[in-house]
C-alpha atoms as a PDB file:
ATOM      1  CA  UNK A   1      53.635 127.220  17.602  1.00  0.00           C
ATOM      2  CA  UNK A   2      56.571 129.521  18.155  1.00  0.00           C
ATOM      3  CA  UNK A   3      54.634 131.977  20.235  1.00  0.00           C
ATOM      4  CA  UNK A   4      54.772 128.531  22.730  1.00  0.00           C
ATOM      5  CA  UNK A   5      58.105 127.211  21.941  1.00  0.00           C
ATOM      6  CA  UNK A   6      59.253 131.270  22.985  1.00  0.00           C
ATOM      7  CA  UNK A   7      57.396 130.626  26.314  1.00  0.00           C
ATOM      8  CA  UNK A   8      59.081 127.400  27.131  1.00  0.00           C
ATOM      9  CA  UNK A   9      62.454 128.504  26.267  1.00  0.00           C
ATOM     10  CA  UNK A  10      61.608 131.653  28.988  1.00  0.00           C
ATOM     11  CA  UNK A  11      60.455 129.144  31.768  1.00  0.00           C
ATOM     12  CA  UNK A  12      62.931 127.002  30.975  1.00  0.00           C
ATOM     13  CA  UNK A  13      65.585 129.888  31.410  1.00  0.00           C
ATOM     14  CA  UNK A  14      63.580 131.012  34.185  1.00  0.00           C
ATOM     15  CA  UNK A  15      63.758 127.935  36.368  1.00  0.00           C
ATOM     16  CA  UNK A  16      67.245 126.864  35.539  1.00  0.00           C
ATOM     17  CA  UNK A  17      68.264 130.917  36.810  1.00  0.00           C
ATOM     18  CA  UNK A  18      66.132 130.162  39.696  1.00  0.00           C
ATOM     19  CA  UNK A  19      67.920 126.511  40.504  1.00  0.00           C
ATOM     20  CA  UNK A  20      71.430 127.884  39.912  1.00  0.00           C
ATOM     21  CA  UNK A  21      71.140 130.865  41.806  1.00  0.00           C
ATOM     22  CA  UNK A  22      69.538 129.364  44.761  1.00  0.00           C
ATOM     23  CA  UNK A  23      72.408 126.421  44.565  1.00  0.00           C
ATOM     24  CA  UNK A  24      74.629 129.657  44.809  1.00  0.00           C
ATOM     25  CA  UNK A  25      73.629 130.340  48.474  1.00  0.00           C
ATOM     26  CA  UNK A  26      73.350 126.895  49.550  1.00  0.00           C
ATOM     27  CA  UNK A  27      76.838 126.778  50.232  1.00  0.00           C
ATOM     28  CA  UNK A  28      79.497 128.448  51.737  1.00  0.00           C
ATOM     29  CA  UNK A  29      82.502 129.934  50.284  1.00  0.00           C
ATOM     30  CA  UNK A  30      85.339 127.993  50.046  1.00  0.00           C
ATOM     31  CA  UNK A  31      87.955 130.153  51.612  1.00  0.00           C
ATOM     32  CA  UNK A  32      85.734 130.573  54.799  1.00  0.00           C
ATOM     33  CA  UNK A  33      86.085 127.836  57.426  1.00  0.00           C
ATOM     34  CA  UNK A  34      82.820 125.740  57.544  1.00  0.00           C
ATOM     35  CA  UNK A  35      82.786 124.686  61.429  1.00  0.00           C
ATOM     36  CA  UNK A  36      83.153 126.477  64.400  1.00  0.00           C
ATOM     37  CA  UNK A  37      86.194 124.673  64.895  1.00  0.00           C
ATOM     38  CA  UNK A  38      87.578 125.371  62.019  1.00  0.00           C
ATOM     39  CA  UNK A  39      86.617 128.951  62.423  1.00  0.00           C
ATOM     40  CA  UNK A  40      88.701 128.623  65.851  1.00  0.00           C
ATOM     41  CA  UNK A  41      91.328 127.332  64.506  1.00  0.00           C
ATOM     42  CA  UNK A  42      91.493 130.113  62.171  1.00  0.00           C
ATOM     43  CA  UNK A  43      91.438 132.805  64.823  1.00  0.00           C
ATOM     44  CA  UNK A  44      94.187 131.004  66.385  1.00  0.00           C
ATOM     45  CA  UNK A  45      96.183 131.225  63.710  1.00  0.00           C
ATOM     46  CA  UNK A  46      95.495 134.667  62.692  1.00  0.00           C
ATOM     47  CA  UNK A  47      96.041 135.518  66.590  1.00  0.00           C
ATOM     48  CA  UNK A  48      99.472 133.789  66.008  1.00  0.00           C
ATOM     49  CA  UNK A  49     100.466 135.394  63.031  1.00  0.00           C
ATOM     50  CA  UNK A  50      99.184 139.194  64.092  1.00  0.00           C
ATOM     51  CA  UNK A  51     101.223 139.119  67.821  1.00  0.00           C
ATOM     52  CA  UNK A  52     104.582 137.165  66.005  1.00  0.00           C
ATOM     53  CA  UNK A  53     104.463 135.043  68.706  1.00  0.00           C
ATOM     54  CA  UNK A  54     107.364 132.495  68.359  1.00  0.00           C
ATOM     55  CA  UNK A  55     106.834 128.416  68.693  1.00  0.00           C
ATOM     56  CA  UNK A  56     107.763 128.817  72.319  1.00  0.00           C
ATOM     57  CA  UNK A  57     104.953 131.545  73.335  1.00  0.00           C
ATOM     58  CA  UNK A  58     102.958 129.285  70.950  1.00  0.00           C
ATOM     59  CA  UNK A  59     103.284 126.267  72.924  1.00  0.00           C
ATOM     60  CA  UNK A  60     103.097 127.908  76.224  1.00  0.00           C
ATOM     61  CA  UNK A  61      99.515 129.071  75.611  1.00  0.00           C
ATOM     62  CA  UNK A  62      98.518 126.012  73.913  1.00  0.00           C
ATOM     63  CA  UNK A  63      99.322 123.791  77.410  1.00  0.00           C
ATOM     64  CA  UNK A  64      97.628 127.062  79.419  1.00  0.00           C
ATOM     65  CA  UNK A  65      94.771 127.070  76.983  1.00  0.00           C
ATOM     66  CA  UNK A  66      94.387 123.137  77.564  1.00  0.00           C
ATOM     67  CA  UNK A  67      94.310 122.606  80.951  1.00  0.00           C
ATOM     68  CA  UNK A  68      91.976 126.346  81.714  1.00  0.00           C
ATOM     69  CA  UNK A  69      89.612 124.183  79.270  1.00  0.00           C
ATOM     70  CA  UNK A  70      90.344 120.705  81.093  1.00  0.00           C
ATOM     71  CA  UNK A  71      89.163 122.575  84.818  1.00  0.00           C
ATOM     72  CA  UNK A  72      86.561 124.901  83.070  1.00  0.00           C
ATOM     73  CA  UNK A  73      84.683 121.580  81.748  1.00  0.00           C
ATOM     74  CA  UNK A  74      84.929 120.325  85.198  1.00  0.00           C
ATOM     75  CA  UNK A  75      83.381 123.540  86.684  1.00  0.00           C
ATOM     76  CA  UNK A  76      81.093 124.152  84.057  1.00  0.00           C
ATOM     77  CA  UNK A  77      79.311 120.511  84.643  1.00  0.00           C
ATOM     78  CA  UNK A  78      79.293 120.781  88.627  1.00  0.00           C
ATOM     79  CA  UNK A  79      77.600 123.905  88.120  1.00  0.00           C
ATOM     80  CA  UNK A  80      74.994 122.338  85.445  1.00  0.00           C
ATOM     81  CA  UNK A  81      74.292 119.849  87.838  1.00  0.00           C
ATOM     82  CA  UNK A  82      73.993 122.672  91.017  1.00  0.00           C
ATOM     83  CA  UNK A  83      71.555 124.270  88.987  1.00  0.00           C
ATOM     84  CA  UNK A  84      69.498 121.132  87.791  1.00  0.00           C
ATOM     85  CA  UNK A  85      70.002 120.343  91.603  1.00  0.00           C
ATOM     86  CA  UNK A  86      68.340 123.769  92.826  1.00  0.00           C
ATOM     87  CA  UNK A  87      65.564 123.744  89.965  1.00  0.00           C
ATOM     88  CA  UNK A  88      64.100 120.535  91.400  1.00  0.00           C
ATOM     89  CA  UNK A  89      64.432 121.835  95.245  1.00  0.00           C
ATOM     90  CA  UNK A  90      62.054 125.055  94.039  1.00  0.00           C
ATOM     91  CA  UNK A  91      59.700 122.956  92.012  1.00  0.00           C
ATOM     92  CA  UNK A  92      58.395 121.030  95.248  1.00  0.00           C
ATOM     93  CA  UNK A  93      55.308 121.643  96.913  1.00  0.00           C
ATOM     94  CA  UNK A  94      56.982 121.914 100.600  1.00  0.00           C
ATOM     95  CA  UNK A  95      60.605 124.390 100.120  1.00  0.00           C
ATOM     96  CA  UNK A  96      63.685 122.839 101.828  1.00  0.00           C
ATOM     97  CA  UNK A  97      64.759 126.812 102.801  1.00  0.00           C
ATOM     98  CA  UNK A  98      68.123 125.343 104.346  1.00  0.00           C
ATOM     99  CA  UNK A  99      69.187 122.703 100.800  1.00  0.00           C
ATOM    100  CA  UNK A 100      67.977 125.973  98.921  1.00  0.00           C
ATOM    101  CA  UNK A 101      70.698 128.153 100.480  1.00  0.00           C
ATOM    102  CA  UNK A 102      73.338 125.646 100.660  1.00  0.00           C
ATOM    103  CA  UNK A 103      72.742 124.894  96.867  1.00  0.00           C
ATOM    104  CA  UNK A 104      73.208 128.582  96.211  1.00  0.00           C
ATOM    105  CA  UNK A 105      76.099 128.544  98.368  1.00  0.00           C
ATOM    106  CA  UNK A 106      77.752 126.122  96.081  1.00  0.00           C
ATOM    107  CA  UNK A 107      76.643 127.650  93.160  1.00  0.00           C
ATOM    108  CA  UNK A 108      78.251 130.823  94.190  1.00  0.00           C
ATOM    109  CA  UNK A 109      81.169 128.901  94.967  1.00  0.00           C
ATOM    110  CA  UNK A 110      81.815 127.461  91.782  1.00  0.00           C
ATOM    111  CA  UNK A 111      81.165 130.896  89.982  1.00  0.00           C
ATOM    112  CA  UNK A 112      83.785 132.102  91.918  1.00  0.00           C
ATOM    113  CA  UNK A 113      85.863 129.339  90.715  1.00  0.00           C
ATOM    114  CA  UNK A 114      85.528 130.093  87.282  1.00  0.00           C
ATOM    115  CA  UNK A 115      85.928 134.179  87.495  1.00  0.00           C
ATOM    116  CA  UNK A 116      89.226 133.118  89.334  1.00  0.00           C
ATOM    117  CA  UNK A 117      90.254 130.981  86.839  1.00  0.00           C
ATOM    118  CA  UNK A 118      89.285 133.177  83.953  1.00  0.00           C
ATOM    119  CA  UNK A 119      91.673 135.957  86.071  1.00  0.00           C
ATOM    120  CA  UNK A 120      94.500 133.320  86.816  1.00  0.00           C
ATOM    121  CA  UNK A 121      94.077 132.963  82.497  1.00  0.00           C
ATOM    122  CA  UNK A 122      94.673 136.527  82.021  1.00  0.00           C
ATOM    123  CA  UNK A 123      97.777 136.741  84.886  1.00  0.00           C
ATOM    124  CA  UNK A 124      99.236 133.979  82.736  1.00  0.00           C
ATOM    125  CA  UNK A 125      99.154 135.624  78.974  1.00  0.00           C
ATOM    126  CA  UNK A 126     100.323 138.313  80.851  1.00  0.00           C
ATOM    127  CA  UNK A 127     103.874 136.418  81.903  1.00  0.00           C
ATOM    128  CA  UNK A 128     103.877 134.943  78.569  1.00  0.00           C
ATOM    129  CA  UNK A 129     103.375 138.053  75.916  1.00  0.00           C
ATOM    130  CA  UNK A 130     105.866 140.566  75.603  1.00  0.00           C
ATOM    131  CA  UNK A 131     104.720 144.112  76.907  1.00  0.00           C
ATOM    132  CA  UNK A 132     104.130 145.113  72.707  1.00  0.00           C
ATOM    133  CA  UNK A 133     102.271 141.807  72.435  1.00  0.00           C
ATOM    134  CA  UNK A 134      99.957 142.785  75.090  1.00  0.00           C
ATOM    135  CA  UNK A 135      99.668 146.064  73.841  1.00  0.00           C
ATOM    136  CA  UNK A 136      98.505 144.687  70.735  1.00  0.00           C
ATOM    137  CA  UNK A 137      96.070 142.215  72.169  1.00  0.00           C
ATOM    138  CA  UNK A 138      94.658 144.649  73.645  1.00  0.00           C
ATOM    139  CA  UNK A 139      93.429 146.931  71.110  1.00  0.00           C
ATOM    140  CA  UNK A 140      92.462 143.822  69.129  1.00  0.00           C
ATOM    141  CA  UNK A 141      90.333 142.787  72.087  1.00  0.00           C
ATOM    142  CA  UNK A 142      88.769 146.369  71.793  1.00  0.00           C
ATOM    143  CA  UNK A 143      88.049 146.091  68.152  1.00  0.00           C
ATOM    144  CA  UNK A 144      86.516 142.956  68.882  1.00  0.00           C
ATOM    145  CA  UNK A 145      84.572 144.772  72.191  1.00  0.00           C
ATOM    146  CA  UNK A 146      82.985 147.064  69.722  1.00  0.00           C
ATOM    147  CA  UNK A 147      82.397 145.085  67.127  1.00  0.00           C
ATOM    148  CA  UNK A 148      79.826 143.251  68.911  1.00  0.00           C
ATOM    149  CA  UNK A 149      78.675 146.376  70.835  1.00  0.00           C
ATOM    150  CA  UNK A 150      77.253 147.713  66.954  1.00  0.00           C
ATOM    151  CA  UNK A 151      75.668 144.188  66.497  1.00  0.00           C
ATOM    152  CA  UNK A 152      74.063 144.112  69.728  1.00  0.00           C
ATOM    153  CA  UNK A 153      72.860 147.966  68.526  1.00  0.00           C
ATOM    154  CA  UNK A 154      71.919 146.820  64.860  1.00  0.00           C
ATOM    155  CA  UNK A 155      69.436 143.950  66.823  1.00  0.00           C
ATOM    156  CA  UNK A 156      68.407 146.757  69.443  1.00  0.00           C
ATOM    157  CA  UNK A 157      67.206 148.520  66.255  1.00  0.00           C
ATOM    158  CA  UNK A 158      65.437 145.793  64.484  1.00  0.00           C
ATOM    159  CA  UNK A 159      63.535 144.938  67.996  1.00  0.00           C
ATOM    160  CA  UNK A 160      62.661 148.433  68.384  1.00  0.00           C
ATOM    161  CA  UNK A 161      61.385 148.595  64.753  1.00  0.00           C
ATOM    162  CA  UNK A 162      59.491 145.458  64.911  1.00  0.00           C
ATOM    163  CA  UNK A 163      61.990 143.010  63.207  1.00  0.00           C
ATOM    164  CA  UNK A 164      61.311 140.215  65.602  1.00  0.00           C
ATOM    165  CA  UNK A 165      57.178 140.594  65.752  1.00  0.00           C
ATOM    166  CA  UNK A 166      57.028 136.674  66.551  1.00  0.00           C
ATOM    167  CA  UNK A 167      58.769 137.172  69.832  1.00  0.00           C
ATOM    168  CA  UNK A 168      56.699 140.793  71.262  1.00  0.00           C
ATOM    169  CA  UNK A 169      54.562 140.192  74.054  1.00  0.00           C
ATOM    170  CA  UNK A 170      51.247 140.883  73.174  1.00  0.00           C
END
Protein backbone atom coordinates (compact mmCIF):
# COMPACT_ATOMS: atom_id res chain seq x y z
CA UNK A 1 0.00 0.00 0.00
CA UNK A 2 2.65 2.65 0.47
CA UNK A 3 4.74 1.48 -2.42
CA UNK A 4 1.26 2.99 -4.34
CA UNK A 5 0.42 5.83 -2.17
CA UNK A 6 4.55 6.87 -3.02
CA UNK A 7 3.54 6.61 -6.74
CA UNK A 8 0.54 8.81 -6.53
CA UNK A 9 2.11 11.40 -4.48
CA UNK A 10 5.01 11.41 -7.58
CA UNK A 11 2.27 11.77 -10.36
CA UNK A 12 0.51 13.91 -8.46
CA UNK A 13 3.70 16.19 -8.04
CA UNK A 14 4.44 15.39 -11.48
CA UNK A 15 1.34 16.77 -13.12
CA UNK A 16 0.77 19.70 -10.88
CA UNK A 17 4.87 20.72 -11.99
CA UNK A 18 3.73 20.04 -15.41
CA UNK A 19 0.32 22.38 -15.10
CA UNK A 20 2.16 25.17 -13.28
CA UNK A 21 5.01 25.37 -15.39
CA UNK A 22 3.20 25.28 -18.59
CA UNK A 23 0.67 28.12 -17.00
CA UNK A 24 4.16 29.89 -16.62
CA UNK A 25 4.56 30.41 -20.43
CA UNK A 26 1.07 30.96 -21.22
CA UNK A 27 1.39 34.41 -20.43
CA UNK A 28 3.34 37.26 -20.88
CA UNK A 29 5.26 39.23 -18.49
CA UNK A 30 3.73 41.91 -16.96
CA UNK A 31 6.15 44.70 -17.53
CA UNK A 32 6.15 43.94 -21.37
CA UNK A 33 3.39 45.62 -23.38
CA UNK A 34 0.88 42.93 -24.61
CA UNK A 35 -0.32 44.59 -28.07
CA UNK A 36 1.39 45.95 -30.80
CA UNK A 37 -0.01 49.10 -29.87
CA UNK A 38 0.97 49.11 -26.75
CA UNK A 39 4.38 48.03 -27.82
CA UNK A 40 4.20 51.35 -30.09
CA UNK A 41 3.31 53.32 -27.69
CA UNK A 42 6.18 52.22 -25.74
CA UNK A 43 8.74 52.97 -28.42
CA UNK A 44 7.26 56.29 -28.59
CA UNK A 45 7.84 56.98 -25.37
CA UNK A 46 11.20 55.58 -25.02
CA UNK A 47 11.97 57.58 -28.43
CA UNK A 48 10.73 60.64 -26.37
CA UNK A 49 12.56 60.15 -23.40
CA UNK A 50 16.12 59.02 -25.22
CA UNK A 51 16.17 62.40 -27.79
CA UNK A 52 14.75 64.91 -24.62
CA UNK A 53 12.53 66.13 -26.94
CA UNK A 54 10.40 68.89 -25.24
CA UNK A 55 6.28 68.97 -25.40
CA UNK A 56 6.66 71.25 -28.37
CA UNK A 57 8.95 68.83 -30.66
CA UNK A 58 6.54 66.29 -29.09
CA UNK A 59 3.52 67.71 -30.49
CA UNK A 60 5.00 68.71 -33.72
CA UNK A 61 5.70 65.09 -34.70
CA UNK A 62 2.60 63.82 -33.28
CA UNK A 63 0.38 66.21 -35.95
CA UNK A 64 3.32 65.15 -38.75
CA UNK A 65 3.04 61.56 -37.67
CA UNK A 66 -0.93 61.87 -38.01
CA UNK A 67 -1.59 63.23 -41.08
CA UNK A 68 1.77 61.04 -43.04
CA UNK A 69 -0.59 58.12 -41.57
CA UNK A 70 -4.01 59.90 -42.63
CA UNK A 71 -2.45 60.15 -46.67
CA UNK A 72 -0.42 56.83 -46.32
CA UNK A 73 -3.91 54.94 -45.57
CA UNK A 74 -5.25 56.70 -48.51
CA UNK A 75 -2.33 55.57 -50.77
CA UNK A 76 -1.92 52.35 -49.34
CA UNK A 77 -5.79 51.36 -50.27
CA UNK A 78 -5.67 52.94 -53.94
CA UNK A 79 -2.78 50.87 -54.43
CA UNK A 80 -4.58 47.58 -52.89
CA UNK A 81 -7.23 48.18 -55.14
CA UNK A 82 -4.59 48.91 -58.41
CA UNK A 83 -3.25 45.71 -57.67
CA UNK A 84 -6.59 43.68 -57.13
CA UNK A 85 -7.45 45.78 -60.33
CA UNK A 86 -4.32 44.41 -62.42
CA UNK A 87 -4.60 40.73 -60.92
CA UNK A 88 -8.03 40.33 -62.53
CA UNK A 89 -6.84 42.06 -66.02
CA UNK A 90 -3.92 39.07 -66.15
CA UNK A 91 -6.23 36.33 -65.06
CA UNK A 92 -8.44 36.67 -68.37
CA UNK A 93 -8.30 34.49 -71.17
CA UNK A 94 -7.95 37.48 -73.89
CA UNK A 95 -5.00 40.31 -72.22
CA UNK A 96 -6.19 43.96 -72.41
CA UNK A 97 -2.15 44.92 -73.22
CA UNK A 98 -3.22 48.75 -73.15
CA UNK A 99 -5.56 48.55 -69.25
CA UNK A 100 -2.41 46.34 -68.31
CA UNK A 101 0.05 49.21 -68.84
CA UNK A 102 -2.10 51.95 -67.72
CA UNK A 103 -2.78 49.94 -64.44
CA UNK A 104 0.96 49.70 -63.98
CA UNK A 105 1.23 53.21 -64.78
CA UNK A 106 -0.87 54.03 -61.82
CA UNK A 107 0.61 51.67 -59.74
CA UNK A 108 3.92 53.21 -60.31
CA UNK A 109 2.38 56.38 -59.68
CA UNK A 110 1.16 55.82 -56.39
CA UNK A 111 4.54 54.13 -55.31
CA UNK A 112 6.01 57.17 -56.14
CA UNK A 113 3.59 58.85 -53.96
CA UNK A 114 4.42 57.07 -51.03
CA UNK A 115 8.52 57.09 -51.43
CA UNK A 116 7.83 60.94 -51.69
CA UNK A 117 5.94 61.08 -48.81
CA UNK A 118 8.10 58.79 -46.76
CA UNK A 119 11.09 61.53 -47.98
CA UNK A 120 8.82 64.67 -47.30
CA UNK A 121 8.58 62.56 -43.50
CA UNK A 122 12.20 62.53 -43.14
CA UNK A 123 12.72 66.50 -44.53
CA UNK A 124 10.25 67.23 -41.74
CA UNK A 125 12.02 65.45 -38.49
CA UNK A 126 14.76 66.99 -39.97
CA UNK A 127 13.31 70.84 -39.34
CA UNK A 128 11.98 69.64 -36.17
CA UNK A 129 15.09 67.77 -34.22
CA UNK A 130 17.92 69.64 -33.16
CA UNK A 131 21.24 68.76 -35.12
CA UNK A 132 22.31 66.40 -31.62
CA UNK A 133 18.80 64.95 -31.82
CA UNK A 134 19.36 63.84 -35.25
CA UNK A 135 22.62 62.72 -34.52
CA UNK A 136 21.22 60.54 -32.03
CA UNK A 137 18.39 59.18 -34.10
CA UNK A 138 20.56 58.25 -36.22
CA UNK A 139 22.76 55.86 -34.60
CA UNK A 140 19.62 54.50 -32.91
CA UNK A 141 18.21 53.88 -36.37
CA UNK A 142 21.56 51.97 -37.04
CA UNK A 143 21.33 49.86 -33.99
CA UNK A 144 17.99 49.10 -34.99
CA UNK A 145 19.41 48.49 -38.95
CA UNK A 146 21.56 45.81 -37.53
CA UNK A 147 19.62 44.42 -35.23
CA UNK A 148 17.40 43.01 -37.72
CA UNK A 149 20.27 42.42 -40.21
CA UNK A 150 21.55 39.41 -37.36
CA UNK A 151 17.87 38.16 -37.27
CA UNK A 152 17.46 38.03 -40.85
CA UNK A 153 21.16 36.04 -40.58
CA UNK A 154 20.04 33.81 -37.51
CA UNK A 155 16.80 32.66 -40.04
CA UNK A 156 19.34 32.51 -43.09
CA UNK A 157 21.05 29.93 -40.82
CA UNK A 158 18.18 27.89 -39.67
CA UNK A 159 16.95 27.69 -43.56
CA UNK A 160 20.29 26.69 -44.57
CA UNK A 161 20.41 24.03 -41.79
CA UNK A 162 17.05 22.71 -42.41
CA UNK A 163 15.02 24.53 -39.64
CA UNK A 164 12.07 25.19 -41.85
CA UNK A 165 11.90 21.47 -43.68
CA UNK A 166 7.96 22.07 -44.12
CA UNK A 167 8.56 24.93 -46.46
CA UNK A 168 11.82 23.26 -48.91
CA UNK A 169 10.84 22.53 -52.26
CA UNK A 170 11.12 19.09 -52.85
Amino acid sequence: MKAKTKKILILTSVISLVCFTSSLFAQPPEDEPQTFKEKRKQAIEDFTEELNLTAEQQEEIKQQRSEQLKENKQIHEQLRVKNQQLRKELEKAELDQAKINSLIAEIADLQGQQLRQRVDGVVSMKEILTPEQEAQLKARMEEKRQEMREEKGAVGRRWNQGGFKGFRAR
